[in-house]
PDB file of N, CA and C in Angstrom:
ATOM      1  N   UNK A   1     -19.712-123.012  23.544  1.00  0.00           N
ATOM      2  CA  UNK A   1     -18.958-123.242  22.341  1.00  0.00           C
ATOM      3  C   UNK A   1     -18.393-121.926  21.850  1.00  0.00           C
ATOM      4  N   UNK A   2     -19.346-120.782  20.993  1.00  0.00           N
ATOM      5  CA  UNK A   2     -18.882-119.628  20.732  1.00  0.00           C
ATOM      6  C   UNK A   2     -19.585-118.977  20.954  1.00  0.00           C
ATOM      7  N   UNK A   3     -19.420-117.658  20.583  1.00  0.00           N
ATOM      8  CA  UNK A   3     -20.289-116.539  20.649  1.00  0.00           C
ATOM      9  C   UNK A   3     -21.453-116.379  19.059  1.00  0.00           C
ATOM     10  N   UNK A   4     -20.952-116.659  18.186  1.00  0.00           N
ATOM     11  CA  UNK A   4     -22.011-116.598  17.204  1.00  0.00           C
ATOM     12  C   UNK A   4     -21.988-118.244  16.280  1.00  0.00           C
ATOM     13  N   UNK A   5     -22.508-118.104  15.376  1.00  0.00           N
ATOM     14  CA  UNK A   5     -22.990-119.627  14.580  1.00  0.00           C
ATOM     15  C   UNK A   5     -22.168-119.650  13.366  1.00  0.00           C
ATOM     16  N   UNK A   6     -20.925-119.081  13.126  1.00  0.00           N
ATOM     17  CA  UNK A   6     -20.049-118.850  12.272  1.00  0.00           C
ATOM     18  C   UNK A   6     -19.099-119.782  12.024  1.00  0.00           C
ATOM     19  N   UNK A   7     -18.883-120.715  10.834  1.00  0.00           N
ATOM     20  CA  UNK A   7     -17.936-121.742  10.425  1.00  0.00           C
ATOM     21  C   UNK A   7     -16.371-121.420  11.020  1.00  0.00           C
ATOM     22  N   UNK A   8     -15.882-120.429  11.019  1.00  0.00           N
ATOM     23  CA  UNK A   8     -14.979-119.926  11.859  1.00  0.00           C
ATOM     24  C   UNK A   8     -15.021-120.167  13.389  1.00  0.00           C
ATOM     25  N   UNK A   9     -15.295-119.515  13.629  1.00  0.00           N
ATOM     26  CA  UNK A   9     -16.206-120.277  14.987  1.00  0.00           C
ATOM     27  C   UNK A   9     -15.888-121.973  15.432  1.00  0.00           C
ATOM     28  N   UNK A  10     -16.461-122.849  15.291  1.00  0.00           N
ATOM     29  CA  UNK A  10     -16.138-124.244  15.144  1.00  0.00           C
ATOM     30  C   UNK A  10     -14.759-124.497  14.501  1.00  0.00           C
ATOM     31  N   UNK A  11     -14.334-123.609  13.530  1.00  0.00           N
ATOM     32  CA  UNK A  11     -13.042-124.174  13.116  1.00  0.00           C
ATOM     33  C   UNK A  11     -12.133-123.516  14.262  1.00  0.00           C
ATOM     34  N   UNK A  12     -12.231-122.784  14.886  1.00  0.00           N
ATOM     35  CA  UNK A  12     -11.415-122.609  16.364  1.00  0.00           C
ATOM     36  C   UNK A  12     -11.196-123.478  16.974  1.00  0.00           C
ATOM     37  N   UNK A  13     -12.673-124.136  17.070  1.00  0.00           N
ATOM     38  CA  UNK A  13     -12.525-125.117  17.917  1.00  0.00           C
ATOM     39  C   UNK A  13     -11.803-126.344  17.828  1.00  0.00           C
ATOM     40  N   UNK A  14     -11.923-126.788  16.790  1.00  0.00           N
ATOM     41  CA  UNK A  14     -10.940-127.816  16.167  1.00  0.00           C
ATOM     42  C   UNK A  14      -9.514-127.753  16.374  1.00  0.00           C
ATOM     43  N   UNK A  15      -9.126-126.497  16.111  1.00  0.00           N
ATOM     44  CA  UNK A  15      -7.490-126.077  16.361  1.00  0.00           C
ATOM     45  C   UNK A  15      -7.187-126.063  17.647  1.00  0.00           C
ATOM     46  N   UNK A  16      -8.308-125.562  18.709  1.00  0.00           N
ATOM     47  CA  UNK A  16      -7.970-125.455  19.844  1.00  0.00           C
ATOM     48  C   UNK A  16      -7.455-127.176  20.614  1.00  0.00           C
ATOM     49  N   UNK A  17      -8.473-127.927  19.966  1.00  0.00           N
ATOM     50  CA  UNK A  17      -8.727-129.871  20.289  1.00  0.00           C
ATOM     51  C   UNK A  17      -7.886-130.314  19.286  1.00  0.00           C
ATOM     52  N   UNK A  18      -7.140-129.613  18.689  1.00  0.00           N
ATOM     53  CA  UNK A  18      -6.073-130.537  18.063  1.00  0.00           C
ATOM     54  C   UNK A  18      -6.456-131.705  17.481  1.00  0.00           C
ATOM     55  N   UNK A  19      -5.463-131.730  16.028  1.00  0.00           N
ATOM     56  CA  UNK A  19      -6.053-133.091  15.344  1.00  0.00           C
ATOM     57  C   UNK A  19      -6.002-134.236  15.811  1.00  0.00           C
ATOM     58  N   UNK A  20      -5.179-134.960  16.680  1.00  0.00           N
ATOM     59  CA  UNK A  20      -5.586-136.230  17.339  1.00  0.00           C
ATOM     60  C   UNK A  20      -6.526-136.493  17.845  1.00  0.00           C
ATOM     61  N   UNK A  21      -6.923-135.464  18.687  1.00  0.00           N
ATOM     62  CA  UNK A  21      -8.130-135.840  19.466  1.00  0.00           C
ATOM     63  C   UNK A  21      -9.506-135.615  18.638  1.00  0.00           C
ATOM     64  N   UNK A  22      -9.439-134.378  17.550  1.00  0.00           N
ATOM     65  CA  UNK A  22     -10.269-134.334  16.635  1.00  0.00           C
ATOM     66  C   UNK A  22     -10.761-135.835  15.894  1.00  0.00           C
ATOM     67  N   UNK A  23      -9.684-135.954  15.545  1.00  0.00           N
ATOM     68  CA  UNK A  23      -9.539-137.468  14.668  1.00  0.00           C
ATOM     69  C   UNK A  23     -10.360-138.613  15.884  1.00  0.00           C
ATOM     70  N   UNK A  24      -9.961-138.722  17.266  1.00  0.00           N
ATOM     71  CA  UNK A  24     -10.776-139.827  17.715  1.00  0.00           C
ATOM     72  C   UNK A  24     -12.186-139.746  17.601  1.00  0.00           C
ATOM     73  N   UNK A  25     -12.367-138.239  17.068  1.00  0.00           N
ATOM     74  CA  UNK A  25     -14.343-138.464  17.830  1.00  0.00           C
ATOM     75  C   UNK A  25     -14.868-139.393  17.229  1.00  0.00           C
ATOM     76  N   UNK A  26     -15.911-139.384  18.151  1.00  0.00           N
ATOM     77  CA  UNK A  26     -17.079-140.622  17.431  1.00  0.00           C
ATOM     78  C   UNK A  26     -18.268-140.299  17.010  1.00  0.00           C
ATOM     79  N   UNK A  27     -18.467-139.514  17.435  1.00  0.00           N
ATOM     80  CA  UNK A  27     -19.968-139.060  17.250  1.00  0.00           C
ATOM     81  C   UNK A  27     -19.873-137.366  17.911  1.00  0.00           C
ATOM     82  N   UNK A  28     -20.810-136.059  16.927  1.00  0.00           N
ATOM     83  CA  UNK A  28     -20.709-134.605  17.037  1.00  0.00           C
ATOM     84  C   UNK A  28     -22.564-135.035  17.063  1.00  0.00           C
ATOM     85  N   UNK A  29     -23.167-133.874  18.118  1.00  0.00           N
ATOM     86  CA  UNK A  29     -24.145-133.532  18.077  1.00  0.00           C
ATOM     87  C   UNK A  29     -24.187-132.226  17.789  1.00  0.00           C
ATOM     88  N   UNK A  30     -24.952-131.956  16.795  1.00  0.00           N
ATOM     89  CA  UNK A  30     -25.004-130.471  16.264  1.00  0.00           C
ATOM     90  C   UNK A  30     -26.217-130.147  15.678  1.00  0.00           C
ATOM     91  N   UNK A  31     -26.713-128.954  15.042  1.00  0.00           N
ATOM     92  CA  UNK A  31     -28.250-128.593  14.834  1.00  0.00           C
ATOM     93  C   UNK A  31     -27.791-128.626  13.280  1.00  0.00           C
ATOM     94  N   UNK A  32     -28.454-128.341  12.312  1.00  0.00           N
ATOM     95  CA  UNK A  32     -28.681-128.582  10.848  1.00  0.00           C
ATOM     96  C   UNK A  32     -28.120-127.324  10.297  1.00  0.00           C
ATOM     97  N   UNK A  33     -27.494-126.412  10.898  1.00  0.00           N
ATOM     98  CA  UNK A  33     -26.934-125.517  10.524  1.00  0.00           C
ATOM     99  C   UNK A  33     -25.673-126.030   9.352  1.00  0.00           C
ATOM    100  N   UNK A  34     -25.423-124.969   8.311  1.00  0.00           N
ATOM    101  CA  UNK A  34     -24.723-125.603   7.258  1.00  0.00           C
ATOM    102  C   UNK A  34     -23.319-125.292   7.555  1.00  0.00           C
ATOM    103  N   UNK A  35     -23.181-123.688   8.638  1.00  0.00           N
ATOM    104  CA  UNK A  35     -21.693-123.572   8.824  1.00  0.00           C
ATOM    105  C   UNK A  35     -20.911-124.494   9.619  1.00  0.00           C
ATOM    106  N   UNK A  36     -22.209-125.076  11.072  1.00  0.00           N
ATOM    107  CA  UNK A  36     -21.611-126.529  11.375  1.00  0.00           C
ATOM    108  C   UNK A  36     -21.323-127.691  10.628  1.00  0.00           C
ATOM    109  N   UNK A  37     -22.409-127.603   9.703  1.00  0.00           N
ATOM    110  CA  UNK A  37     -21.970-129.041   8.900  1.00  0.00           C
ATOM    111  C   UNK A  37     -20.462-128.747   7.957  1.00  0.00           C
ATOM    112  N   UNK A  38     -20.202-127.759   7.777  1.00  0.00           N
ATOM    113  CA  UNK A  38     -19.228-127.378   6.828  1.00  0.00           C
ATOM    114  C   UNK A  38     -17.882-127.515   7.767  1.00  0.00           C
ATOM    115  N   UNK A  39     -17.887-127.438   8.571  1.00  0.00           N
ATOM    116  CA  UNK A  39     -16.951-127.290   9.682  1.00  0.00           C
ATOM    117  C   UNK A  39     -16.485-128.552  10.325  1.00  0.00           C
ATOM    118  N   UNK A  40     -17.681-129.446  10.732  1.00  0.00           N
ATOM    119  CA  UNK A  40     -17.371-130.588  11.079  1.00  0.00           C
ATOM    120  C   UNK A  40     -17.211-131.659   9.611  1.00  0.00           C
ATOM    121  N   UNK A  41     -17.596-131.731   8.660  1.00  0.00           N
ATOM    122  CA  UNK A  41     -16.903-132.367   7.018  1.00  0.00           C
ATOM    123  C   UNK A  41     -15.704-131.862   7.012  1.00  0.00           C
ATOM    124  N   UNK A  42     -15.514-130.693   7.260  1.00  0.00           N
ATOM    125  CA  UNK A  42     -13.544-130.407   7.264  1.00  0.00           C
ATOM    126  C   UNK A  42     -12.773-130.936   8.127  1.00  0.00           C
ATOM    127  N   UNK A  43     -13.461-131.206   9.574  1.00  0.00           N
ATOM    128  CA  UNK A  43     -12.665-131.370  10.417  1.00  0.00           C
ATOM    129  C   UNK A  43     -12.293-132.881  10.739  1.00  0.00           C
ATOM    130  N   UNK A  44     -13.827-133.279  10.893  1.00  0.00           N
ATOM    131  CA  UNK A  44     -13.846-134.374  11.480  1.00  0.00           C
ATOM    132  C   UNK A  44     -14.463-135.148  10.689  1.00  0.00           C
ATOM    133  N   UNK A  45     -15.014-135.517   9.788  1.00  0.00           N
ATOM    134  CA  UNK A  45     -14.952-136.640   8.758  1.00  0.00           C
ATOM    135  C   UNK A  45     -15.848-138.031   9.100  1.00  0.00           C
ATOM    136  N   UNK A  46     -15.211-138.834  10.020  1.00  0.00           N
ATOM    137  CA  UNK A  46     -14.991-139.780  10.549  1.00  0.00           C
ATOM    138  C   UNK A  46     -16.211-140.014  11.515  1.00  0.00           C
ATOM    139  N   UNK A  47     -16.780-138.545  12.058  1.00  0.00           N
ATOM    140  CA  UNK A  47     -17.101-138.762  13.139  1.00  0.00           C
ATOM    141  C   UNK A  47     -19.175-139.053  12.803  1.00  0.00           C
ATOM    142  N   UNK A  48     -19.503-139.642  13.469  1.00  0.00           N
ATOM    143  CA  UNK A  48     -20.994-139.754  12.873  1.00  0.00           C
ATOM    144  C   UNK A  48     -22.156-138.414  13.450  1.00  0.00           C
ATOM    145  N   UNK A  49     -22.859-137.881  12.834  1.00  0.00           N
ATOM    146  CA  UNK A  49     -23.437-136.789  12.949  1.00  0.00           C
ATOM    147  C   UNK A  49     -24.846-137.250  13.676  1.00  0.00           C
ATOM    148  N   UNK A  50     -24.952-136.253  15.202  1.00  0.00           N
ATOM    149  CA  UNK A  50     -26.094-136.297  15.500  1.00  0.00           C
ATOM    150  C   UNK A  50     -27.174-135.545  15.978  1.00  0.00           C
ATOM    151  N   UNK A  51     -28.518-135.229  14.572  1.00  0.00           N
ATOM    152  CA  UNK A  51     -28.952-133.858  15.220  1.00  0.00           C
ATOM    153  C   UNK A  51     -29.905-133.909  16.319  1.00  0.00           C
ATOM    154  N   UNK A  52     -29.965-132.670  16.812  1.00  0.00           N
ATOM    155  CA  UNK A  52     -30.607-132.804  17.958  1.00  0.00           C
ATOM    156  C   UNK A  52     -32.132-132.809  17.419  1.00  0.00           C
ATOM    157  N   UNK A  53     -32.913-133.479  18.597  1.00  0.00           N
ATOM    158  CA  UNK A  53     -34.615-133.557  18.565  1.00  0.00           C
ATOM    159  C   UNK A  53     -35.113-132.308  17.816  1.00  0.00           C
ATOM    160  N   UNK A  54     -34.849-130.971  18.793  1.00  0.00           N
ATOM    161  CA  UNK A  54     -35.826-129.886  18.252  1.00  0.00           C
ATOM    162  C   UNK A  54     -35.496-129.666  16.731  1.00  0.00           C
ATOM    163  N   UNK A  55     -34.525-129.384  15.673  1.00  0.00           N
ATOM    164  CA  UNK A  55     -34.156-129.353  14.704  1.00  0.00           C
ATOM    165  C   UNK A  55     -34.832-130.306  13.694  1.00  0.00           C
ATOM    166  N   UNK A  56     -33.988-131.834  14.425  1.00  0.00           N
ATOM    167  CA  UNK A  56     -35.210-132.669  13.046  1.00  0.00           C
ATOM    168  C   UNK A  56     -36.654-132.734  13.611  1.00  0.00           C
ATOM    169  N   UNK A  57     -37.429-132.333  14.496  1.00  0.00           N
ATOM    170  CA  UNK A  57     -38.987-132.094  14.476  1.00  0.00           C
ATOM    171  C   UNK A  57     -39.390-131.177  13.479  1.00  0.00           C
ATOM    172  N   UNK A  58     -38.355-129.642  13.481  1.00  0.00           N
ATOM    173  CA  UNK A  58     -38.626-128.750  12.776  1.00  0.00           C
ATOM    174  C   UNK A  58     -38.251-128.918  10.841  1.00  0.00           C
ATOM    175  N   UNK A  59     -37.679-129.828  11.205  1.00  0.00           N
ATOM    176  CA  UNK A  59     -37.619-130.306   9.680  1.00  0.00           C
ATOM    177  C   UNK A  59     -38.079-131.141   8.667  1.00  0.00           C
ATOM    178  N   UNK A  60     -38.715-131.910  10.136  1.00  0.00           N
ATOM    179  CA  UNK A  60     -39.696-132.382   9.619  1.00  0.00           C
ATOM    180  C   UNK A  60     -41.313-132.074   9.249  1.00  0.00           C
ATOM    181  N   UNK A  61     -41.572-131.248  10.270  1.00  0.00           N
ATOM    182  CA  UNK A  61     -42.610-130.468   9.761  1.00  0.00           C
ATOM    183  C   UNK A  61     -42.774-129.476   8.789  1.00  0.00           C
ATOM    184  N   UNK A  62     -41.405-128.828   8.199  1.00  0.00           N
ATOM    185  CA  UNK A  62     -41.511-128.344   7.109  1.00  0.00           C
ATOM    186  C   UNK A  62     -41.666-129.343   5.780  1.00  0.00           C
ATOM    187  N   UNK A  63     -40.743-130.368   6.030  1.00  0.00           N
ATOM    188  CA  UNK A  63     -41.254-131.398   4.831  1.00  0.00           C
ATOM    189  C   UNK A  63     -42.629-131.676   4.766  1.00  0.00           C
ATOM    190  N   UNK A  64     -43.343-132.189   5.992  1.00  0.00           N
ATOM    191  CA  UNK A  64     -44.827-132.304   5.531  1.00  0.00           C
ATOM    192  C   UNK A  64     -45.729-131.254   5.111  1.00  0.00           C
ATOM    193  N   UNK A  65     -44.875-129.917   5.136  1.00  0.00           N
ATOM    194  CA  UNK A  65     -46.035-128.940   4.928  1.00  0.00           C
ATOM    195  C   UNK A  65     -45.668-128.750   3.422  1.00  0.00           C
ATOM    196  N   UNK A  66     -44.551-128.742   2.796  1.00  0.00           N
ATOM    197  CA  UNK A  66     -44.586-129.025   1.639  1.00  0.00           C
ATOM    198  C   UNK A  66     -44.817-130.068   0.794  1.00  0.00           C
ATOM    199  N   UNK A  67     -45.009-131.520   1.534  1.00  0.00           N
ATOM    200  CA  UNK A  67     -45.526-132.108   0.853  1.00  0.00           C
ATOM    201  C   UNK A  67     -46.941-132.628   0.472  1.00  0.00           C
ATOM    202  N   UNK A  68     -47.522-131.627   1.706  1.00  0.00           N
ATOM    203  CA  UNK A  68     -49.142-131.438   2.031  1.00  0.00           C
ATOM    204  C   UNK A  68     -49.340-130.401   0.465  1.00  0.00           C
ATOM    205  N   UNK A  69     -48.588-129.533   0.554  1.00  0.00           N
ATOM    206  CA  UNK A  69     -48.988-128.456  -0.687  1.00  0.00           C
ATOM    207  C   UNK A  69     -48.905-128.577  -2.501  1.00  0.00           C
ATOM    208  N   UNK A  70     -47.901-130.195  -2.267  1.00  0.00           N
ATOM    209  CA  UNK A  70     -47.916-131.011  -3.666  1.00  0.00           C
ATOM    210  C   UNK A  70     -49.534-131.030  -4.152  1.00  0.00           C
TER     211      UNK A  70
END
């Protein structure tokens, strides 16, 4: 994809895939990162978001550890 995890970055990519084809996606797999999420809400809208395994494990275990500490 790129060289670093930068909203710029992904928005290259978009320009490079042009809005038609942007516009067909159906589905983006991406990690919980916010410059991706910021990037793909600008771009692609439409398309349904899907994170990968290791990410929501890790997010989920932070929820239970804070909700262990309630």
């Amino acid at each position: 994809m790129g060289l670093d995890r930068k909203e710029e970055t992904l928005d290259e990519f978009f320009r490079w895939l042009g809005r038609w084809k942007t516009r067909t996606l159906q589905a983006i797999c991406l990690d919980m990162g916010a410059p991706y999420l910021a990037s793909v809400q600008r771009h692609a809208l439409q398309a349904t978001l899907v994170f990968d395994r290791f990410h929501c494990g890790e997010y989920h275990d932070l929820l239970k550890t804070m909700l262990e500490e309630l």
